[in-house]
Protein backbone atom coordinates (compact mmCIF):
# COMPACT_ATOMS: atom_id res chain seq x y z
CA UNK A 1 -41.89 73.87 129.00
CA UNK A 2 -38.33 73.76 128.82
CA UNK A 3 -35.45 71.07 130.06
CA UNK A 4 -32.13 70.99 130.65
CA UNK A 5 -29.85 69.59 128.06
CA UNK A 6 -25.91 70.16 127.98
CA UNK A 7 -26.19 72.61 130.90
CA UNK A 8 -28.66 75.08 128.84
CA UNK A 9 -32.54 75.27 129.13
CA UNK A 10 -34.23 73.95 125.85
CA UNK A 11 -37.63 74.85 124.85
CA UNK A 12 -39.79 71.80 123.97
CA UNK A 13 -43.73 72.27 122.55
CA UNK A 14 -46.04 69.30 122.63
CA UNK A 15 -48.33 68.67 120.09
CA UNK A 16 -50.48 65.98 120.20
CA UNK A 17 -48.26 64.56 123.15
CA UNK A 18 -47.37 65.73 126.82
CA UNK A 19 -44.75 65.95 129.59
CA UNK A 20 -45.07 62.06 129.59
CA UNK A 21 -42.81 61.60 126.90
CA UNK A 22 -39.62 63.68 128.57
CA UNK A 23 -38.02 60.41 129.43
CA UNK A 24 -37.86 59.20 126.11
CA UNK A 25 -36.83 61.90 124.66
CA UNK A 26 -34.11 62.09 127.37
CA UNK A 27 -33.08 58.49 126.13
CA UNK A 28 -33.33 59.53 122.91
CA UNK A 29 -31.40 62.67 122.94
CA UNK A 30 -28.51 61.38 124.87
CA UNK A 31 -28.50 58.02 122.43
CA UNK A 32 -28.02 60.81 119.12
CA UNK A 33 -25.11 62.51 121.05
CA UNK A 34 -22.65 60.64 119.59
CA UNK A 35 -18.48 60.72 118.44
CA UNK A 36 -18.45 63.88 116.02
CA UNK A 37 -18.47 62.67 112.57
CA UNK A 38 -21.35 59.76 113.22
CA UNK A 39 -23.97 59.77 110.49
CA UNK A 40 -26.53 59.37 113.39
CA UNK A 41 -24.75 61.54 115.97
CA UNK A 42 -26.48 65.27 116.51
CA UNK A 43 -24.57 68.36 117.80
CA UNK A 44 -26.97 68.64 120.78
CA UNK A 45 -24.47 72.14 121.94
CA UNK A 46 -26.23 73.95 118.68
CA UNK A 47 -29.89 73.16 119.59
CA UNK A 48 -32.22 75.63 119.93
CA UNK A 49 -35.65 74.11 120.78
CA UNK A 50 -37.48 70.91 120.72
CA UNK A 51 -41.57 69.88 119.71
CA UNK A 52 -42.75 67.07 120.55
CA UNK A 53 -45.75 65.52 117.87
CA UNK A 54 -46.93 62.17 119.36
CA UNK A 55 -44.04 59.90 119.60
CA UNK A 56 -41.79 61.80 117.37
CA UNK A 57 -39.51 64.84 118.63
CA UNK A 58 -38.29 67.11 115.85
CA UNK A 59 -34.39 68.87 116.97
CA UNK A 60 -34.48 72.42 115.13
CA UNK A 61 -30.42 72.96 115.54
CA UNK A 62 -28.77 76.51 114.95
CA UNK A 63 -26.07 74.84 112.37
CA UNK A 64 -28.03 72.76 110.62
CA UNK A 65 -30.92 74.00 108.34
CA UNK A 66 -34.15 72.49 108.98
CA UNK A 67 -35.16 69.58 111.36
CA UNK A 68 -33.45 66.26 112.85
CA UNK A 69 -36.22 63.32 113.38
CA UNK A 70 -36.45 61.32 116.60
CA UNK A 71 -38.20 58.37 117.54
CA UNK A 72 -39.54 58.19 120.77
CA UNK A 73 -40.27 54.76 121.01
């Protein structure tokens, strides 16, 4: 499945979860997409896909090595 974030199609996996969860991780990615320089802001223009693991999402980001946690809750 993908969705639209930032005008580009992101691919997002579900494990454990399902499409049920896109509207909190809607909330959730526009609430990390903060003023540059934000310890809890996240460069959502350098994200390349999105998995889902209950009510968790994990950001995998083309700048930044390794994984960004989100709550979903």
């Amino acid at each position: 499945m993908r969705i639209r974030v930032n005008e580009r199609d992101i691919p997002v996996t579900f494990v454990s979860s399902d499409h049920k969860m896109i509207p909190q991780l809607i909330h959730a990615l526009k609430a990390t997409n903060g003023v540059e320089g934000q310890i809890d802001s996240f460069d959502l223009t350098a994200l390349e896909r999105i998995e889902v693991i209950g009510t968790e999402a994990y950001l995998y980001s083309k700048e930044n090595s390794g994984k960004r946690y989100l709550a979903l809750y």
